[in-house]
Protein backbone atom coordinates (compact mmCIF):
# COMPACT_ATOMS: atom_id res chain seq x y z
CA UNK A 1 21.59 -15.25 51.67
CA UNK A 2 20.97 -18.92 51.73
CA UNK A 3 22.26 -21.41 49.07
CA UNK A 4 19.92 -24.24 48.31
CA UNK A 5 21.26 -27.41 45.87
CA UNK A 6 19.16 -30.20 44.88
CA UNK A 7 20.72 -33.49 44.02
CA UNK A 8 18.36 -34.51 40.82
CA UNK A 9 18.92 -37.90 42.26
CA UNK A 10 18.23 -37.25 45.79
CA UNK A 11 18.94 -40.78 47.10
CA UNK A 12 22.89 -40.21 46.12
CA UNK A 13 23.28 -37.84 48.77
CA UNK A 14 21.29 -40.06 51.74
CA UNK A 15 24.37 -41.79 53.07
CA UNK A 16 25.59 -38.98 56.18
CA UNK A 17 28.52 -41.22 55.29
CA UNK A 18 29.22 -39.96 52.39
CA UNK A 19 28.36 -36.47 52.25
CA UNK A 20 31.29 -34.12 51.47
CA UNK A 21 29.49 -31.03 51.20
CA UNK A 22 30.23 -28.44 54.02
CA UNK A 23 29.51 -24.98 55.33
CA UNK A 24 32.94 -23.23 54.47
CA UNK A 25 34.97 -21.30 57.00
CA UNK A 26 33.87 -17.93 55.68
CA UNK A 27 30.11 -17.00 56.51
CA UNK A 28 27.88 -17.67 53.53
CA UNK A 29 30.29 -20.11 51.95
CA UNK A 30 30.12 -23.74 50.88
CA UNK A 31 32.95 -26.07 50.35
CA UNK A 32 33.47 -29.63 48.53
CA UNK A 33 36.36 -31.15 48.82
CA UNK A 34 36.81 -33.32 46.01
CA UNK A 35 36.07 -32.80 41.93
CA UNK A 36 32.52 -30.70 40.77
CA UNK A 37 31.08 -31.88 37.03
CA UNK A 38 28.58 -29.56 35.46
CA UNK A 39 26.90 -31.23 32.60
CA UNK A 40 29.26 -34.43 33.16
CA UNK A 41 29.79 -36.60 35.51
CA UNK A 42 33.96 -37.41 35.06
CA UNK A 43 35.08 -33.88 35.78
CA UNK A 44 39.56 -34.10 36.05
CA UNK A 45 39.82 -31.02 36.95
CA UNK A 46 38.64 -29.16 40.32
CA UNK A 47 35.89 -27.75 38.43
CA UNK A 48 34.56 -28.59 34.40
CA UNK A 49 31.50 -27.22 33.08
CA UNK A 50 30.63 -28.47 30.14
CA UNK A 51 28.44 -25.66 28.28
CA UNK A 52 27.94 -22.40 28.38
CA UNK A 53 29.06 -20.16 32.11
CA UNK A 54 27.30 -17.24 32.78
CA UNK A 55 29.13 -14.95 35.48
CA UNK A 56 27.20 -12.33 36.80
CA UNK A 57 30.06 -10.05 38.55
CA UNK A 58 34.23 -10.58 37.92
CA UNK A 59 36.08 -13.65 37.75
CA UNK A 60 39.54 -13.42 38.97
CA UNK A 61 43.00 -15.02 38.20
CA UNK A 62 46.30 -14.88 39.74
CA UNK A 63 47.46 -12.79 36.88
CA UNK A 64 44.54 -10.32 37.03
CA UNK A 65 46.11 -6.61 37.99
CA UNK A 66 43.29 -6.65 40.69
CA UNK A 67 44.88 -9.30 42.77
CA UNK A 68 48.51 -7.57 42.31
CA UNK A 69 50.37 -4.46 43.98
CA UNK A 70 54.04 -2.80 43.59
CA UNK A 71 53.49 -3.44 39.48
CA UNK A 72 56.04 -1.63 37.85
CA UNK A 73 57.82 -1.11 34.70
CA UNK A 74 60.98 -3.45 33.79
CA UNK A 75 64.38 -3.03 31.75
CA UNK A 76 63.29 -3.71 28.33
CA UNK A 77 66.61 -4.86 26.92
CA UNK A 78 66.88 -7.73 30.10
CA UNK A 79 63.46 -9.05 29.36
CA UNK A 80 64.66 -9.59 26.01
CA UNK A 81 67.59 -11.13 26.37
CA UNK A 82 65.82 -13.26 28.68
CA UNK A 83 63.16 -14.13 26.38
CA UNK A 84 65.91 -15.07 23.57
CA UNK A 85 66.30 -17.97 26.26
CA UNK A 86 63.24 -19.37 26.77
CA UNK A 87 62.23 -22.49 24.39
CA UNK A 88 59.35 -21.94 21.97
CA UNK A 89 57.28 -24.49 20.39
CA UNK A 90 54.27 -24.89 18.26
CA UNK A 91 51.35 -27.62 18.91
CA UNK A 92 48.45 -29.13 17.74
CA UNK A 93 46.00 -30.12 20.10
CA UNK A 94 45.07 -34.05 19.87
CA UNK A 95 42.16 -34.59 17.87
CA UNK A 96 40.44 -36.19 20.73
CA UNK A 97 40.71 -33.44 23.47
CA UNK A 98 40.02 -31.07 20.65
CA UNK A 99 36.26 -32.28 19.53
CA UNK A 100 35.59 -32.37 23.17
CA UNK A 101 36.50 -28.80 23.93
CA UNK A 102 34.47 -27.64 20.84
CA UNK A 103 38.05 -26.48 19.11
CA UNK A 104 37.80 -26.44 15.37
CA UNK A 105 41.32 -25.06 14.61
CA UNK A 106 43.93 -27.67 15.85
C-alpha cells in the first residue's frame, strides 16, 4: 500500500527545513511528530477532527478488553468500600468549550 497526502497549499510544505513528516519505524507507517488539525488549523490535542470520523475497521483504547489479559473477577464488598472513598462531583461544561464541541446539554 502506498499513502499519498496533498498539502492543499503545496508551497507550506517546500521548506526540506521544515518538513516533519516521516516514514515510521513500522513498514507502511507514517509519523508526525507534532499536533494534526482536521478541519482546523489550532488542534491542542495530538489529534482534533473537527466533523464527522468515519472508521472503517476497530478503534482501540487502553481500556478496550482487546488490549487486556489475566481479566478477572474482584471482591465485590472491597470495591465498594473503596468506591465509598473516592470523591464525586457534578459539572457543567463551560459554555464556551461546550458550543464548540456541538454539546447542547451542559
Amino acid at each position: 500500500k502506498k499513502i499519498f497526502f496533498q498539502a492543499s497549499n503545496p508551497g507550506q510544505f517546500e521548506n526540506d527545513s521544515d518538513v516533519l513528516w516521516q516514514r515510521g519505524h513500522v513498514p507502511e507507517t507514517i509519523a508526525y511528530h507534532g499536533r494534526v488539525g482536521i478541519n482546523t488549523d489550532a488542534p491542542d490535542e495530538a489529534l482534533v477532527v473537527c466533523g464527522n470520523a468515519k472508521v472503517m475497521g476497530r478503534v482501540m483504547h487502553p481500556s478496550d478488553s482487546r488490549a487486556k489479559q489475566n481479566i478477572r473477577e474482584v471482591d465485590t464488598n472491597e470495591q465498594l468500600r473503596r468506591i465509598t472513598q473516592m470523591r464525586l462531583v457534578e459539572y457543567d461544561y463551560k459554555p464556551e468549550f461546550a458550543s464548540i464541541m456541538g454539546i447542547k446539554d451542559t
